[in-house]
Structures are given as C-alpha cells and as structure tokens.
N, C-alpha and C. Protein backbone atom coordinates (compact mmCIF):
# COMPACT_ATOMS: atom_id res chain seq x y z
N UNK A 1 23.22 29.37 -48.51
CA UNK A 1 23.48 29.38 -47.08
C UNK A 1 23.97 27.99 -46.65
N UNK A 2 25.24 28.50 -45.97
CA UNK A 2 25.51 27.25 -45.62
C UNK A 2 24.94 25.98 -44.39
N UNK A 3 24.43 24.87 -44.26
CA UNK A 3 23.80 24.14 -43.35
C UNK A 3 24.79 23.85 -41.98
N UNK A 4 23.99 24.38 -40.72
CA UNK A 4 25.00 24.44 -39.55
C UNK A 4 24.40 22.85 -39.11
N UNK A 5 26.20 23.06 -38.07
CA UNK A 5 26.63 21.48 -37.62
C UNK A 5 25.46 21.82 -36.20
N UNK A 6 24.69 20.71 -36.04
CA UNK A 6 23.79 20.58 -34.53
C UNK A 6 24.41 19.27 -33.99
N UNK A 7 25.57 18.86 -34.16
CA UNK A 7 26.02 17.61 -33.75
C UNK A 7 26.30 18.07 -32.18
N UNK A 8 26.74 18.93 -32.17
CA UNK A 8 27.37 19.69 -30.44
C UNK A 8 26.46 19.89 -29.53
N UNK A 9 25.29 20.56 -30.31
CA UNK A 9 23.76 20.99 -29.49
C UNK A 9 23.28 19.68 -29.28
N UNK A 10 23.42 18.73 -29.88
CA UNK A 10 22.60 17.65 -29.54
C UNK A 10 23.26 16.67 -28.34
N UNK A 11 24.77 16.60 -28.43
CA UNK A 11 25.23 16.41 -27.03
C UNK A 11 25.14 16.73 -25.75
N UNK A 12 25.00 17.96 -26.22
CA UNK A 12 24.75 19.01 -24.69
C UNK A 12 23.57 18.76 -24.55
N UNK A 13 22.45 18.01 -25.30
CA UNK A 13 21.24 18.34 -25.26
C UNK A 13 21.51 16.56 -24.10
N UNK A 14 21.82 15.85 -24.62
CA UNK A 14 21.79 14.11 -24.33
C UNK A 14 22.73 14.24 -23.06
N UNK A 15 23.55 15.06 -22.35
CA UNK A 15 24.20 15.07 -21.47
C UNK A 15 23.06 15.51 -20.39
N UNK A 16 22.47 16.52 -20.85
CA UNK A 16 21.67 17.66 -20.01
C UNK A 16 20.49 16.49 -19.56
N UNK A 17 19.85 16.03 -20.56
CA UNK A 17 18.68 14.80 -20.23
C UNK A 17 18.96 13.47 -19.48
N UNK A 18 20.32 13.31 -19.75
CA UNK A 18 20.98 12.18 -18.47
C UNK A 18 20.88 12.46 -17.20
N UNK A 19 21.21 14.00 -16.96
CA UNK A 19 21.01 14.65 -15.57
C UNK A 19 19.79 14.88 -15.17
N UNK A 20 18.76 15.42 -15.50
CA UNK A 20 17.67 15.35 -15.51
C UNK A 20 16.76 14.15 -15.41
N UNK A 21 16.72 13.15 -16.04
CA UNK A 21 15.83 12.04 -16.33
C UNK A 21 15.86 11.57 -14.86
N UNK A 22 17.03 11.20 -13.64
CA UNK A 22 16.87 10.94 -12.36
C UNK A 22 15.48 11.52 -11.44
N UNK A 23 15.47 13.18 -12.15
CA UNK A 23 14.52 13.91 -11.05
C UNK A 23 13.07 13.43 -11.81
N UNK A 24 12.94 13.03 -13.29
CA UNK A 24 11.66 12.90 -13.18
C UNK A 24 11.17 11.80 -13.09
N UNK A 25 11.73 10.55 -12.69
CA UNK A 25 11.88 9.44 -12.60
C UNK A 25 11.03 9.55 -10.96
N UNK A 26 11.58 10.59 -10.40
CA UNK A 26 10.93 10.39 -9.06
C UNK A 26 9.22 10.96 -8.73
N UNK A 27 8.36 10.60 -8.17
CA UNK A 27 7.66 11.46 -8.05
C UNK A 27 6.98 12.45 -7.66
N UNK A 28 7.91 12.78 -6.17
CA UNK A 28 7.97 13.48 -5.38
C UNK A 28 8.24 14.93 -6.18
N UNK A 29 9.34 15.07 -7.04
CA UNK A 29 9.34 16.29 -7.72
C UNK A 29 8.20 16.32 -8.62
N UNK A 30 7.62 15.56 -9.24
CA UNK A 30 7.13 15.55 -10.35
C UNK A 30 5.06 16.42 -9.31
N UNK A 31 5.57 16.14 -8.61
CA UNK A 31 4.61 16.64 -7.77
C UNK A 31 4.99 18.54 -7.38
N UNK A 32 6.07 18.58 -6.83
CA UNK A 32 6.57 19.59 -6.70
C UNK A 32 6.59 21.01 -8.06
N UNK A 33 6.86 20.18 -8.65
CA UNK A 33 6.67 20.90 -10.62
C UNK A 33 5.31 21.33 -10.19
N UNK A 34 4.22 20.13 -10.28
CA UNK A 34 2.17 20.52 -10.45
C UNK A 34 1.80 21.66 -9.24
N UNK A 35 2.74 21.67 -7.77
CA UNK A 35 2.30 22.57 -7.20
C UNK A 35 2.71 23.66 -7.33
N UNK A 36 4.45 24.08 -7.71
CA UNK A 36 4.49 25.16 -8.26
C UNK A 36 3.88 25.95 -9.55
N UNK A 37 3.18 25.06 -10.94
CA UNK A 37 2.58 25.66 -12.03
C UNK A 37 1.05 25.98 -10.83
N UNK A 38 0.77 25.63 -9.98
CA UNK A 38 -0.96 26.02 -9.47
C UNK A 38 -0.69 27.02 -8.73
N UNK A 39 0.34 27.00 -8.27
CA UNK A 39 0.97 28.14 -7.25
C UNK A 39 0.88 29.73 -8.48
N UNK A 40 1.81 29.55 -9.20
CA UNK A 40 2.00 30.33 -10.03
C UNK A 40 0.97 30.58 -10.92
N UNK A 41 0.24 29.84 -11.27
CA UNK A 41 -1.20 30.33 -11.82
C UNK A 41 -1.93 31.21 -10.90
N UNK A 42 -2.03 30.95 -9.54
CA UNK A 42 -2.58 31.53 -8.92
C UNK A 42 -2.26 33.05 -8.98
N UNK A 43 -0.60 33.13 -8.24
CA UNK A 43 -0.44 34.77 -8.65
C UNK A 43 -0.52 35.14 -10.33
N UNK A 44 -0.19 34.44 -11.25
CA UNK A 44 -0.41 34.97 -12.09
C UNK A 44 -2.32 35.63 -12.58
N UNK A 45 -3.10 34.63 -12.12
CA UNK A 45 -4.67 36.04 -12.01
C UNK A 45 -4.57 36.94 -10.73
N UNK A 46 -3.59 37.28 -10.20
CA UNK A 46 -3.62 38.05 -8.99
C UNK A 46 -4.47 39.03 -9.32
N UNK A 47 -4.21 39.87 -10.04
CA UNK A 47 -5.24 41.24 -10.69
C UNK A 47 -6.88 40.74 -10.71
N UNK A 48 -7.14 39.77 -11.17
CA UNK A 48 -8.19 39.18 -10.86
C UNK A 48 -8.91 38.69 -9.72
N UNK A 49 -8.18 38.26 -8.65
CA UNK A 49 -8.02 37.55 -7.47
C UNK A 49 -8.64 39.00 -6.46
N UNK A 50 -7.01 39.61 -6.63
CA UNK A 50 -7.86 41.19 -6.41
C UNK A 50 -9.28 41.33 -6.28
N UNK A 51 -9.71 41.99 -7.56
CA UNK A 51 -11.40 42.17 -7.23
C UNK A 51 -12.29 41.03 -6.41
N UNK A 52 -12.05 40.07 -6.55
CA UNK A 52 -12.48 39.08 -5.75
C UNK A 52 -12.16 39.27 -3.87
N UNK A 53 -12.99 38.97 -2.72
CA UNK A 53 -12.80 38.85 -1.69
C UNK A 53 -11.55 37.71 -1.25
N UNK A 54 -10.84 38.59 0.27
CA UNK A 54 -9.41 37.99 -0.13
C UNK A 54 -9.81 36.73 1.04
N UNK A 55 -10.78 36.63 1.56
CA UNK A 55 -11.21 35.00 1.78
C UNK A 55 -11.29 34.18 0.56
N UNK A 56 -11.83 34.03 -0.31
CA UNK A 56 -11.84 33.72 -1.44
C UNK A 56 -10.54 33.29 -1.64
N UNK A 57 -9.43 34.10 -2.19
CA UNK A 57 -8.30 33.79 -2.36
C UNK A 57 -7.74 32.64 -1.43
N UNK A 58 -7.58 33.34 0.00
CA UNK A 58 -7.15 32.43 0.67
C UNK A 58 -7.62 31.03 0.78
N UNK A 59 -9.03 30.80 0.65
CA UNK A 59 -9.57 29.70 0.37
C UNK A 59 -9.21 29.06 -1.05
N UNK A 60 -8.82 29.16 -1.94
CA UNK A 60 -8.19 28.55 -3.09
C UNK A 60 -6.67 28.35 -2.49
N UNK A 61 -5.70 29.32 -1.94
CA UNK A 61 -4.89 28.83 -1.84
C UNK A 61 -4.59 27.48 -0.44
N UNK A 62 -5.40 27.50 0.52
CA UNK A 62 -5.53 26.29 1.23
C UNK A 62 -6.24 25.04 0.52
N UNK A 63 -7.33 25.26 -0.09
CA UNK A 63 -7.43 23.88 -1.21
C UNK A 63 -6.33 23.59 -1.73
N UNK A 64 -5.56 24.37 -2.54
CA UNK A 64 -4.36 23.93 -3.72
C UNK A 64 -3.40 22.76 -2.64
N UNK A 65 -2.90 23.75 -1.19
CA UNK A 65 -2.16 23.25 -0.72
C UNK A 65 -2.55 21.58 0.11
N UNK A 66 -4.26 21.77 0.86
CA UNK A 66 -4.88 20.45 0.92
C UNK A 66 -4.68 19.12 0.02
N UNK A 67 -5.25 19.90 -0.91
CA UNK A 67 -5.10 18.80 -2.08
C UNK A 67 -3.82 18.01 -2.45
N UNK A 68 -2.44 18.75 -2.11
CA UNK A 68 -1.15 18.51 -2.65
C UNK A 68 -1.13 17.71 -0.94
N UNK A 69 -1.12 18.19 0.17
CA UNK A 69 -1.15 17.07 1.28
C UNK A 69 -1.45 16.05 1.27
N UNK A 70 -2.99 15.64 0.99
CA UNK A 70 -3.72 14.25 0.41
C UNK A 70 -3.75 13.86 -0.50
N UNK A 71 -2.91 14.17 -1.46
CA UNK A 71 -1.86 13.57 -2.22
C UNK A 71 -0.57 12.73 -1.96
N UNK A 72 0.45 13.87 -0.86
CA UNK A 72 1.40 13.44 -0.46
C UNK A 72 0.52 12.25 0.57
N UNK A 73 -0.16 12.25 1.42
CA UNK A 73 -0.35 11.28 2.42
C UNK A 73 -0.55 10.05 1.81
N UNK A 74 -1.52 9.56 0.48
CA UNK A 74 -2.12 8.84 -0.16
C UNK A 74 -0.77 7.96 -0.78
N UNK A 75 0.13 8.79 -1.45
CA UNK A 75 1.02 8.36 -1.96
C UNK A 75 2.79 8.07 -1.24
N UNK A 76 2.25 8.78 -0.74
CA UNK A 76 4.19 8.65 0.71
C UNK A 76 5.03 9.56 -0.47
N UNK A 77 4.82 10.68 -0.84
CA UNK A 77 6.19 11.20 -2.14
C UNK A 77 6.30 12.66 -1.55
N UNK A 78 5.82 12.57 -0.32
CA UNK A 78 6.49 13.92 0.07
C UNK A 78 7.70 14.22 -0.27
N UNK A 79 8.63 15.48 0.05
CA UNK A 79 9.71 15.67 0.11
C UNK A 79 10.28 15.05 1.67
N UNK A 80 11.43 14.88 1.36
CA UNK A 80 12.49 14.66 2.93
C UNK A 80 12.18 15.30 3.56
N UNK A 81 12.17 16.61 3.47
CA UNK A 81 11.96 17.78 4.78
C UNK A 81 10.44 17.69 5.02
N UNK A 82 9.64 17.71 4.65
CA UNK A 82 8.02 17.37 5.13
C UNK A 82 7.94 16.05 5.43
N UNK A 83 8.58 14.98 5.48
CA UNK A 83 8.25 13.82 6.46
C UNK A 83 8.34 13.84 7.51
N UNK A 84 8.69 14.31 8.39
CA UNK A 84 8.05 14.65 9.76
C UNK A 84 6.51 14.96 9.99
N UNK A 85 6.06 16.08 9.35
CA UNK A 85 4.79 16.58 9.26
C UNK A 85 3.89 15.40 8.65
N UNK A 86 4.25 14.97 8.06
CA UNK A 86 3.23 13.89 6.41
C UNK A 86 2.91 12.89 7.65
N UNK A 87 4.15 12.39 8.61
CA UNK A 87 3.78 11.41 9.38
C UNK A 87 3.09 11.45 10.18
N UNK A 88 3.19 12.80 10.73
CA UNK A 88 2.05 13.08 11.63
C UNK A 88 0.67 12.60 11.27
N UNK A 89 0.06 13.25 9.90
CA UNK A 89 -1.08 12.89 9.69
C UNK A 89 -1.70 11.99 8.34
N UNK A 90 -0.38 11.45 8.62
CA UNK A 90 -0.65 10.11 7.53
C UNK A 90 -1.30 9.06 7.60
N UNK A 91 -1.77 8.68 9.34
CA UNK A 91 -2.53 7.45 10.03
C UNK A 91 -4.22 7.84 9.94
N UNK A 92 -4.19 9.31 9.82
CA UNK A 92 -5.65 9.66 9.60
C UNK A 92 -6.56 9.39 8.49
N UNK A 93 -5.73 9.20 7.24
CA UNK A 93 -5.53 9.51 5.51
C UNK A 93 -5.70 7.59 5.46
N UNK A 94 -6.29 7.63 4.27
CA UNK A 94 -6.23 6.31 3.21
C UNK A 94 -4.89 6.06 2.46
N UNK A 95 -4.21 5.28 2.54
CA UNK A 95 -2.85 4.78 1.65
C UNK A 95 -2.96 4.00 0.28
N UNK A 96 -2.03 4.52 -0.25
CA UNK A 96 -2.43 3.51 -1.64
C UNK A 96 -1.53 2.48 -1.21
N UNK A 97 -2.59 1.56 -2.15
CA UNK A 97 -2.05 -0.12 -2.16
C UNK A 97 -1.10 -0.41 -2.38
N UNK A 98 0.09 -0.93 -1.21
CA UNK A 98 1.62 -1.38 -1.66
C UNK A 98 1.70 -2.72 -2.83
N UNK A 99 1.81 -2.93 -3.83
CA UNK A 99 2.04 -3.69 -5.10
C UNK A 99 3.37 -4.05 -5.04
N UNK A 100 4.09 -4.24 -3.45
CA UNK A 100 5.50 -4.51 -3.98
C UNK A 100 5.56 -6.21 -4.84
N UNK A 101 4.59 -6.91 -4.13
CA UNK A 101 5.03 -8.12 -4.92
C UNK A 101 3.90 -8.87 -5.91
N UNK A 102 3.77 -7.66 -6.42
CA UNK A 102 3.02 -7.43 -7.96
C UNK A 102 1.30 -6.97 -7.23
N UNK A 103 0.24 -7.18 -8.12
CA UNK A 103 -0.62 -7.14 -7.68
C UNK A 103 -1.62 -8.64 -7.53
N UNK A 104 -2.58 -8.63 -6.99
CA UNK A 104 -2.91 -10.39 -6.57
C UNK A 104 -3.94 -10.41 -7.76
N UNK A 105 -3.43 -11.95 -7.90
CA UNK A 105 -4.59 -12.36 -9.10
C UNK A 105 -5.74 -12.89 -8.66
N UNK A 106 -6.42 -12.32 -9.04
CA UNK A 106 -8.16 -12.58 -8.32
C UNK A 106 -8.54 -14.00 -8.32
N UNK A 107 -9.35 -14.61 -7.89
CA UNK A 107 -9.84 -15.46 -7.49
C UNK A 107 -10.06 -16.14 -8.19
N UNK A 108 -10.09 -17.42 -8.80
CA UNK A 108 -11.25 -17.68 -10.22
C UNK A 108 -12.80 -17.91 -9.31
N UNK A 109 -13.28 -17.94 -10.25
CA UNK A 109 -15.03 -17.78 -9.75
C UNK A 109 -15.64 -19.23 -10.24
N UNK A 110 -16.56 -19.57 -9.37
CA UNK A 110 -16.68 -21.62 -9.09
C UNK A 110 -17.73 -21.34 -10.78
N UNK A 111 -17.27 -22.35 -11.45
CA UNK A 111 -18.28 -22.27 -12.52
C UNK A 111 -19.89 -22.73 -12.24
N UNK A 112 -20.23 -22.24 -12.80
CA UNK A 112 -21.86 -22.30 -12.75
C UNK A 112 -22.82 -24.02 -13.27
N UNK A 113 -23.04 -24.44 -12.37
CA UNK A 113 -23.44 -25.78 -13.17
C UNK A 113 -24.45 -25.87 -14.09
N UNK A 114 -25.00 -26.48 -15.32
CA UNK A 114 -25.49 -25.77 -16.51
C UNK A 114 -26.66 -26.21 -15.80
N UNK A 115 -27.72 -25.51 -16.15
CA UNK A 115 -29.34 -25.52 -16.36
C UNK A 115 -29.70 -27.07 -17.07
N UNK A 116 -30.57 -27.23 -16.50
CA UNK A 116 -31.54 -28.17 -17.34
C UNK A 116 -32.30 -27.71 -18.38
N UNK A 117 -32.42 -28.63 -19.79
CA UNK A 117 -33.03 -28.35 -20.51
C UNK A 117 -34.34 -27.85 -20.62
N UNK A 118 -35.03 -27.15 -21.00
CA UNK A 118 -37.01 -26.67 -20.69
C UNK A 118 -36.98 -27.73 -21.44
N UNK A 119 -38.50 -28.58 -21.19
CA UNK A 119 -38.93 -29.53 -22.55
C UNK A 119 -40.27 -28.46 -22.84
C-alpha cells in the first residue's frame, strides 16, 4: 500500500488554526464555548430533567446562567451586545484586580532584631 501525501491536510490544517487562534486568544468566547457545553449538557439529561420537578430544572438553568453573569461582571469579558446590561450591574459585583502595570511587589518586612543570648 502505497503511503498518502498529508502535506495538503496539514496546510489546511495551519491555515484553519491561524484563523481560529484570534477567537481563543480572547476570553470572552472562551467563556461563551463553557456556557454553551453547560447549556447543552443540560438538554442533553432532558429525559432525566423530565422526571425531576420543572422548578428544579429551572433552578439549574438560572444558576448556570448566574454563575456565567458573575463571571462576566468579575472579569469585564462579556460579549459587545451584553455590555449594556453587565454595566448595569457591574457596580454591585467585586472586580478583578487591574495588573495593567504588572502586579506590586510587596513590601519587604523590617527585620527582626536578634534575641539575646539565655546564659
């Protein structure tokens, strides 16, 4: 059998990851990805969910979406179109620490003056 050429697949492969690597670079999608796999987990036990009371349900699906809010608020990576909303209740929420100009180097601590000897 003869050994096939992957020289072509692997271009298309290195073209395709050039285009790509922008979106995961950001983390606003990379967020968007985690809520759609929880999203989709969710309907995917639907049959399960089912027998369960549909408060229940609904109460998992307002956590999922809570949680992805105070996320977005904590971090500012909403999407464009939800910054309006995020701002609304972003002054209520804890922010993470802006590190634009690195993080601060702590203090040094006064050294301790030595003990006297016991006789």
């Amino acid at each position: 059998m003869k050994d096939a050429d992957l020289s072509p697949l692997s271009k298309a492969w290195d073209s395709i990851w050039k285009l790509l690597q922008p979106l995961f670079a950001e983390h606003a999608f990379l967020t968007i990805i985690c809520a759609f796999f929880a999203v989709m987990m969710t309907l995917s036990f639907y049959r399960f969910l089912k027998s369960i009371s549909p408060g229940l349900v609904a109460f998992i699906l307002v956590l999922i979406f809570g949680i992805l809010t105070l996320h977005w608020t904590f971090t500012r990576t909403e999407p464009p179109f939800l910054k309006p909303a995020i701002d609304v209740i972003a002054p209520f929420f804890p922010m993470a620490p802006n590190y634009a100009s690195g993080p601060k180097k702590p203090v040094p601590a006064k050294p301790v003056p030595p003990r006297p000897a016991k006789t």
